[in-house]
Protein backbone atom coordinates (compact mmCIF):
# COMPACT_ATOMS: atom_id res chain seq x y z
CA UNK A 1 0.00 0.00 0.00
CA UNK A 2 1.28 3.43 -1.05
CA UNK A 3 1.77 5.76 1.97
CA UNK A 4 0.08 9.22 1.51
CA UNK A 5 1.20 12.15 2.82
CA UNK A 6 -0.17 12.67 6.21
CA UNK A 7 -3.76 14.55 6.69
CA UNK A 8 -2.72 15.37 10.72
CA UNK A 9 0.37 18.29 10.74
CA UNK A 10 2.15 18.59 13.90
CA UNK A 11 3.03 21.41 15.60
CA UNK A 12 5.42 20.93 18.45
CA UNK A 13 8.25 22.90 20.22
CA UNK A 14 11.45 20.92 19.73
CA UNK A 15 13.66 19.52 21.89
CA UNK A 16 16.28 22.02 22.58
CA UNK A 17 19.70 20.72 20.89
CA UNK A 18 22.84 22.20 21.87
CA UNK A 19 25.58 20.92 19.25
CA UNK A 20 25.94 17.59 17.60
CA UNK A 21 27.98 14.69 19.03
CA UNK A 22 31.41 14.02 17.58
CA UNK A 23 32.58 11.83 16.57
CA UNK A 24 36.53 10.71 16.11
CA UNK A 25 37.98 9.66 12.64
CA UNK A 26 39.40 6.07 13.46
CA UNK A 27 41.80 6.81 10.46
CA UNK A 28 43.28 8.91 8.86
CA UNK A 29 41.33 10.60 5.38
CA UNK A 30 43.54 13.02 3.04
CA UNK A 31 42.11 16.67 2.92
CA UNK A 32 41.91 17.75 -0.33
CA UNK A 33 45.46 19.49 -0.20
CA UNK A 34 46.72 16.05 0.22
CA UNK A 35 44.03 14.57 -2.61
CA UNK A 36 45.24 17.29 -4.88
CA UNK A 37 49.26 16.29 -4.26
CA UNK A 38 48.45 12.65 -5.11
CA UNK A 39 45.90 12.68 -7.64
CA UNK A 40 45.52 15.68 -9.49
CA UNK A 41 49.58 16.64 -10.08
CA UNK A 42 50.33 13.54 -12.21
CA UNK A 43 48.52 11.57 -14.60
CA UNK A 44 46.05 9.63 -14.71
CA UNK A 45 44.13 12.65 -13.19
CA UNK A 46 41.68 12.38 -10.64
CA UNK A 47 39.58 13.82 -7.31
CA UNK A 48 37.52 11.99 -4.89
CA UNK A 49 33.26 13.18 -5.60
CA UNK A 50 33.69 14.32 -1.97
CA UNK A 51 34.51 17.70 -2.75
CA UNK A 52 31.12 18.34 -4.83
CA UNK A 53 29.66 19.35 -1.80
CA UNK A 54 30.48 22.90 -1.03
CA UNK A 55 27.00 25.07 -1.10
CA UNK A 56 26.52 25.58 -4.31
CA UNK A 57 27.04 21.98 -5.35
CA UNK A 58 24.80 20.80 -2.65
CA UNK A 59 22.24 22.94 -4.46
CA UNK A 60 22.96 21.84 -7.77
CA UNK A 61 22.53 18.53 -6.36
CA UNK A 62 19.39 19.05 -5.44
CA UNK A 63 18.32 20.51 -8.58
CA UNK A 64 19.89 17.50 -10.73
CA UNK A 65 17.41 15.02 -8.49
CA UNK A 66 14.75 17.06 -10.04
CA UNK A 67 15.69 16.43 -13.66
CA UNK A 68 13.33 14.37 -15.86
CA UNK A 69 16.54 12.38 -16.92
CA UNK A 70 17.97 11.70 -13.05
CA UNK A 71 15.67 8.14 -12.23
CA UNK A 72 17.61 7.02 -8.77
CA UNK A 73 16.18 9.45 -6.18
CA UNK A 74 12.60 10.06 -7.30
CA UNK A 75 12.45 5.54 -8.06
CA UNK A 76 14.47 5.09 -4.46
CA UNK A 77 11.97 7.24 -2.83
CA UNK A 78 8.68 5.74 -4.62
CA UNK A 79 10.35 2.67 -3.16
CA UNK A 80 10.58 3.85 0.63
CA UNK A 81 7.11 5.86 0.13
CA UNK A 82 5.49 1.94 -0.84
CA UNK A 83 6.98 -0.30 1.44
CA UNK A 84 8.26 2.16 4.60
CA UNK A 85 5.49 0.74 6.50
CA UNK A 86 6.43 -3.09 5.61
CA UNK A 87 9.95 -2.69 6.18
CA UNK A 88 9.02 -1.08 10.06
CA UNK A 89 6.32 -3.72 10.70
CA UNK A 90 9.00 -6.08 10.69
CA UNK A 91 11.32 -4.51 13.05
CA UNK A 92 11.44 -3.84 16.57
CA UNK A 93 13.56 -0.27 16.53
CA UNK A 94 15.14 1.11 19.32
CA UNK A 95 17.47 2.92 16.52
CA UNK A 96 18.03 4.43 13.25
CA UNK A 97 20.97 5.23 11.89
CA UNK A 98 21.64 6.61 8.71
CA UNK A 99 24.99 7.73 7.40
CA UNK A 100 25.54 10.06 5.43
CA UNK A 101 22.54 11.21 6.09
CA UNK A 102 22.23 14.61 4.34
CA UNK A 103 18.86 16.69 4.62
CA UNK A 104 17.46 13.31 5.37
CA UNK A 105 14.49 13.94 2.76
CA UNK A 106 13.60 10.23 1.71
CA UNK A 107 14.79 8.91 5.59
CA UNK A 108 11.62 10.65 6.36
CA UNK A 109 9.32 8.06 4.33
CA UNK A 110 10.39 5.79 7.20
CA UNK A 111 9.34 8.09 9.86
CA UNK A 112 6.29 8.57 8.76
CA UNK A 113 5.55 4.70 8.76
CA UNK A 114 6.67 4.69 12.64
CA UNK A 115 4.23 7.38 13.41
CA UNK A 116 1.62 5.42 11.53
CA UNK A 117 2.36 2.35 13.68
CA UNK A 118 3.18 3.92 16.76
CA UNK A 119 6.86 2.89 16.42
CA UNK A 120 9.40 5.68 18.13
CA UNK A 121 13.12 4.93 17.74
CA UNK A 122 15.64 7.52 18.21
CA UNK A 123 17.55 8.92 14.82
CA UNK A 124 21.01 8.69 14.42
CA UNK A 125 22.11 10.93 11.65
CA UNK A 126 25.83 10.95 10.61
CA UNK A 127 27.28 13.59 8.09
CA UNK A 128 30.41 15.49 7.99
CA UNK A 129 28.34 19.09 8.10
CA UNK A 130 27.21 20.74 11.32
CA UNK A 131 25.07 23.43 10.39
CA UNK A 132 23.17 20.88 8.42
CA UNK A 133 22.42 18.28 10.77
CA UNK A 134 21.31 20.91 13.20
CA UNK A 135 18.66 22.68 11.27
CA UNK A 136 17.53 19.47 10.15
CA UNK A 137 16.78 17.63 13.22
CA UNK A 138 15.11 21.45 13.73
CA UNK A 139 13.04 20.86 11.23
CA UNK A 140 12.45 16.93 11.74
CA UNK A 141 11.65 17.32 15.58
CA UNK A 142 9.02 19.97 14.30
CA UNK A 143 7.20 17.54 12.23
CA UNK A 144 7.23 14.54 13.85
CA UNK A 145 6.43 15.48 17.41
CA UNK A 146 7.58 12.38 19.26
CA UNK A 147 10.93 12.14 17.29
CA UNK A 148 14.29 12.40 19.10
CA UNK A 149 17.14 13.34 17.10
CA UNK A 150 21.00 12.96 18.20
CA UNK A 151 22.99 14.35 15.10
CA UNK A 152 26.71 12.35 14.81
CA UNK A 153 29.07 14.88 13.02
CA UNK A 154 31.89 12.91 11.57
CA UNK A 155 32.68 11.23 8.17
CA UNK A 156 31.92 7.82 7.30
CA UNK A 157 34.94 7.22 5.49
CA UNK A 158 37.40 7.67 8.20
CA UNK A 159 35.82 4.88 10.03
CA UNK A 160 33.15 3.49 12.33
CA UNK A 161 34.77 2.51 15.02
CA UNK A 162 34.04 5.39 17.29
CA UNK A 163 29.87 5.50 16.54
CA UNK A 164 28.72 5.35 19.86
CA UNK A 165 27.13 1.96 20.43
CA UNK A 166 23.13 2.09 20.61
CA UNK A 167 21.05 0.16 23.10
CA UNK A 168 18.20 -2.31 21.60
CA UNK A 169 17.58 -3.26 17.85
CA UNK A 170 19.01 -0.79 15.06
CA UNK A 171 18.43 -0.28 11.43
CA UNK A 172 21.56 1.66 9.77
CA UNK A 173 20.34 3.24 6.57
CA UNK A 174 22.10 4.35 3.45
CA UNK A 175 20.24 5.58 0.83
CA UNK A 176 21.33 7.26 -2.53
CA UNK A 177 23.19 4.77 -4.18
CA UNK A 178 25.85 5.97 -2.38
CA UNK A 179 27.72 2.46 -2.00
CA UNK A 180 27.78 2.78 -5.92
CA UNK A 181 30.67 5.66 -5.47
CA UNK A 182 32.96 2.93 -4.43
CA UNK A 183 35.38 0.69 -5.73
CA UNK A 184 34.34 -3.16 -5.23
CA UNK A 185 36.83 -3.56 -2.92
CA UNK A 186 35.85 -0.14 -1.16
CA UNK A 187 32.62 -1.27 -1.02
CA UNK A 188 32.89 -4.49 0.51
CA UNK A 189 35.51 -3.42 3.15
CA UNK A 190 32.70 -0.29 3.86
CA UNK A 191 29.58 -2.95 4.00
CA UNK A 192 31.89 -5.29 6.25
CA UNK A 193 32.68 -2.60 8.35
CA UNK A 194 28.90 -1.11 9.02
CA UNK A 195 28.60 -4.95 9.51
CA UNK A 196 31.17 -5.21 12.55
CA UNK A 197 29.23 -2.54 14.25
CA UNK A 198 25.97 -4.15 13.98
CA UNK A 199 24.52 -6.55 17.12
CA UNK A 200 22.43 -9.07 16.29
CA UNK A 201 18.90 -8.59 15.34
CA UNK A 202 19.94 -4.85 14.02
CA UNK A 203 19.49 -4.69 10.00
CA UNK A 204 20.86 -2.70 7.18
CA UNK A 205 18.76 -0.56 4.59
CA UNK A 206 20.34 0.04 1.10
CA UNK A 207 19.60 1.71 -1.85
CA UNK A 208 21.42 0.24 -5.15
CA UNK A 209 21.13 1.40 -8.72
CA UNK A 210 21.02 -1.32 -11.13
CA UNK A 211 22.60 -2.41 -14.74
CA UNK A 212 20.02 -1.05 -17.20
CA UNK A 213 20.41 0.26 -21.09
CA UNK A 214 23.01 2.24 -21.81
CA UNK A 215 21.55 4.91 -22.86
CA UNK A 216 19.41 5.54 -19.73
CA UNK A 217 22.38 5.64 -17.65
CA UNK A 218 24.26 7.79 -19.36
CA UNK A 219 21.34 10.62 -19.73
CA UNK A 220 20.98 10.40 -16.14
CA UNK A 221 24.44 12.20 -16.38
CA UNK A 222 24.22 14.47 -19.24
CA UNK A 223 20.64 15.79 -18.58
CA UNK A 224 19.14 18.35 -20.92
CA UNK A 225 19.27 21.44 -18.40
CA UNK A 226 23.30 20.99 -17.77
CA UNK A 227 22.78 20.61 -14.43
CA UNK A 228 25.21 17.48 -13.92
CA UNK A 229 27.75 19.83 -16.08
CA UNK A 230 27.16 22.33 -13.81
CA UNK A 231 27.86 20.04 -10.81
CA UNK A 232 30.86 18.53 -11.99
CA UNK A 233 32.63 21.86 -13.14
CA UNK A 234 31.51 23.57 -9.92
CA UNK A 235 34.78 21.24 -8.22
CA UNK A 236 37.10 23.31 -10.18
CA UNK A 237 35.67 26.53 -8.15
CA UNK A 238 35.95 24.67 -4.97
CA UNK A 239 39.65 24.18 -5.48
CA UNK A 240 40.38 27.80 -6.80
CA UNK A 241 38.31 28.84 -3.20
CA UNK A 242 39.95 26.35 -0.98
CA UNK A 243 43.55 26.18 -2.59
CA UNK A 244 44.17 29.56 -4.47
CA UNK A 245 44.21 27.90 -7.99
CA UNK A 246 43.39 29.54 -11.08
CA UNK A 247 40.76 27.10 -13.03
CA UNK A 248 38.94 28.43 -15.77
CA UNK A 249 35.88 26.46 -16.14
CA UNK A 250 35.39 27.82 -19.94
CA UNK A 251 38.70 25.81 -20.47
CA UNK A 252 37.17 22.13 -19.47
CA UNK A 253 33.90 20.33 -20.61
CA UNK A 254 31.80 17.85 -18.49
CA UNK A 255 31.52 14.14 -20.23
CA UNK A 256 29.78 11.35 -18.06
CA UNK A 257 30.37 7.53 -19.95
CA UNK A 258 29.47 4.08 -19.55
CA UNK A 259 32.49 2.22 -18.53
CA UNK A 260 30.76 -1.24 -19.71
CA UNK A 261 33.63 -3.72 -18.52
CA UNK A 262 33.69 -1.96 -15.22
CA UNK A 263 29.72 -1.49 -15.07
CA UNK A 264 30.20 1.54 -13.77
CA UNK A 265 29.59 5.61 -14.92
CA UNK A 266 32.62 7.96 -15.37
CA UNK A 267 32.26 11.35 -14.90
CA UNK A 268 35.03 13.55 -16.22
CA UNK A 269 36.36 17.20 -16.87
CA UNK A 270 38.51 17.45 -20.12
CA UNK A 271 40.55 19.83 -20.95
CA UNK A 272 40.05 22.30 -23.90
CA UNK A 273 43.37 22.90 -24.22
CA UNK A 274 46.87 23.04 -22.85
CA UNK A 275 47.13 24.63 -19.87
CA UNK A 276 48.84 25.09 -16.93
CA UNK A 277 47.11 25.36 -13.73
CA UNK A 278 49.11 26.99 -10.81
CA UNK A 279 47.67 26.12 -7.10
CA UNK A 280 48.90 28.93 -5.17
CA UNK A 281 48.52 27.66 -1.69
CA UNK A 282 50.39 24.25 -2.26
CA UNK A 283 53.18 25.84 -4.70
CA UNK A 284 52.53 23.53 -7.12
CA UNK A 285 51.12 23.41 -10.55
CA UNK A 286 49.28 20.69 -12.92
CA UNK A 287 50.60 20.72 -16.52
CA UNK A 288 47.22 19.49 -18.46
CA UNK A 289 47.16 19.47 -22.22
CA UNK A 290 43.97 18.98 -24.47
CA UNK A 291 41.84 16.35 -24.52
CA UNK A 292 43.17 15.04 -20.75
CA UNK A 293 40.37 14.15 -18.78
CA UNK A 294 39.98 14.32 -14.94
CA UNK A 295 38.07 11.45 -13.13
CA UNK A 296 35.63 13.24 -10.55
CA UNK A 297 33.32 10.20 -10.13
CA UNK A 298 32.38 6.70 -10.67
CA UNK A 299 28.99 5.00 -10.06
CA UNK A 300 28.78 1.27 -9.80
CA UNK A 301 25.35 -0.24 -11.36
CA UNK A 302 24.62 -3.97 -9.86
CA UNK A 303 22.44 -6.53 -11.16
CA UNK A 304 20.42 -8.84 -8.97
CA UNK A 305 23.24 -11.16 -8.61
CA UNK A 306 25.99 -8.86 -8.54
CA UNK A 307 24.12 -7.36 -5.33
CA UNK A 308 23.85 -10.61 -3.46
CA UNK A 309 27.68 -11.61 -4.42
CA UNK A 310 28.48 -7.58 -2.70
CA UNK A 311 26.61 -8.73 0.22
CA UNK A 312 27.48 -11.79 0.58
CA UNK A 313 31.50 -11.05 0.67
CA UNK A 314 30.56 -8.69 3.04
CA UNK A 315 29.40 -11.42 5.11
CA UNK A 316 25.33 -9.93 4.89
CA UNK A 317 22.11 -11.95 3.93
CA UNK A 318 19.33 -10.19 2.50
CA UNK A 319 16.36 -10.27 4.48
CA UNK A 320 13.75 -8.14 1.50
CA UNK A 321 14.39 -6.95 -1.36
CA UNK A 322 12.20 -3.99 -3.22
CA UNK A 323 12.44 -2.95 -6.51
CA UNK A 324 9.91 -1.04 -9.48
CA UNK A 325 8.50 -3.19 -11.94
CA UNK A 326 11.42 -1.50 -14.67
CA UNK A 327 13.94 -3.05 -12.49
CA UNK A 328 15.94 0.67 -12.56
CA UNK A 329 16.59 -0.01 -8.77
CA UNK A 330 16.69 -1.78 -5.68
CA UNK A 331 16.11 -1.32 -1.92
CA UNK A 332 17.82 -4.34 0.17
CA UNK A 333 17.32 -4.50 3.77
CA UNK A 334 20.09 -7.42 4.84
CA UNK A 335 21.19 -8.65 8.35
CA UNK A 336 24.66 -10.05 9.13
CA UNK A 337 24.92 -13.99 8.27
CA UNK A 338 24.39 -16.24 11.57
């Protein structure tokens, strides 16, 4: 059964928050003066997608979700909206944890099945921005009333060793596709790790684009409106702010492939021409001549089996699986194997 939007709005006070809990890197991450030094100075080029996010990327994200062409977060969240209430029937949550949690926009499908069935587990979410998480558990103790939100400020990637450890039956959550922005072997040293932190009976929710024509995929990346484009040359501005380089965006084009043996997208800036770039905060300088391309991003595409072969290295079992009747994506909800 679809889940409509709620007829009965809330209006509470929330509960006062004073900062977000921190928590420690268990290992070392490069910043992006370090990323720069030993990815972008020497061919093949590349930067990790991480550094998409300053404001005005976050906003062109937002706007590329909205695209006609851009399928994974309007199918992912048609997913959650239809079987949010299933998946918390099932489970007895003390917990939710999402990482990378964002603005939390589709984790709130899930919230409105617990109000429905009377379910309240405290929300976990983990992101690497501050001001973020606070105005959104503002805004999500607002409309759900009975909701208790403890925002974790840290980043996923250094490690999960330092969560703090929840009492009772958790779900971690994480949405996006976001495990396709890995490597394999990334991914299944990530998915083992999120496993090590789970107890047992606590379950994992995923979100996983899957292998589908060619030509769907790559649209999703080259949308009509140039937002993607947009996106992907905005990094170049981000390392003029943060490292006093001299990028010209005019001088590089946005090109988003299949990469069919890899089954993965590959989103790149190419040059227009040779140039030199200088960064003026590292005293270094990136000779780049035209045609070179730049690797900002990859995105992973799984078929059925390719997801249970992830999970199962990983040492998970899936418990449900959801996906539309095109077969564009899948929502996995998996427990570690007994």
């Amino acid at each position: 059964m679809i889940l409509h939007h709620l007829e009965q709005e809330f209006v509470a006070t929330p509960k006062k928050i004073v900062s977000t809990l921190k928590v420690p890197a268990a290992m070392t991450v490069p910043d992006l003066a370090e990323d720069v030094r030993k990815n972008l100075l020497n061919a093949p080029y590349s930067l990790p997608p991480k550094y998409f996010y300053d404001h005005r990327g976050s906003v062109l994200f937002d706007q590329i979700c909205d695209t006609d062409e851009y399928y994974p977060t309007r199918t992912e969240s048609g997913l959650l909206n239809r079987y949010c209430q299933h998946i918390i029937d099932q489970l007895q949550l003390h917990h939710i944890i999402e990482l990378g949690s964002g603005t939390s926009r589709k984790t709130r499908h899930l919230f409105d099945a617990c109000q429905l069935l009377n379910h309240c587990p405290v929300y976990w979410p983990f992101d690497v921005c501050e001001p973020m998480l606070l105005q959104t558990a503002h805004e999500l103790m607002m409309q759900y009333d009975w909701l208790d939100v403890q925002p974790l400020e840290g980043d996923y990637s250094a490690g999960l060793s330092h969560l703090p450890k929840p009492d009772g039956h958790s779900l971690y959550v994480f949405l996006g596709s976001s495990i396709g922005n890995f490597t394999e072997t990334e991914a299944i040293a990530f998915l083992k790790e999120v496993r090590q932190h789970m107890l047992a009976g606590d379950t994992l929710l995923l979100g996983i684009d899957r292998l589908k024509d060619h030509g769907v995929l790559e649209s999703a990346y080259n949308d009509a409106q140039g937002k993607t484009a947009e996106f992907n040359l905005n990094v170049l501005s981000v390392l003029n702010h943060q490292l006093g380089a001299d990028f010209n965006q005019a001088q590089f084009t946005h090109q988003a492939v299949f990469n069919e043996s890899e089954s993965q997208i590959e989103m790149y800036l190419q040059s227009r021409a040779d140039q030199l770039i200088n960064f003026n905060d590292l005293d270094e300088q990136l000779h780049i001549q035209d045609g070179e391309k730049i690797l900002t991003e990859i995105s992973r595409k799984y078929s059925f089996a390719g997801i249970g072969q992830l999970l199962q290295q990983a040492e998970l079992e899936i418990v449900d699986h959801f996906e539309p009747s095109n077969e564009y994506f899948s929502l996995v909800l998996a427990r570690c194997v007994e």
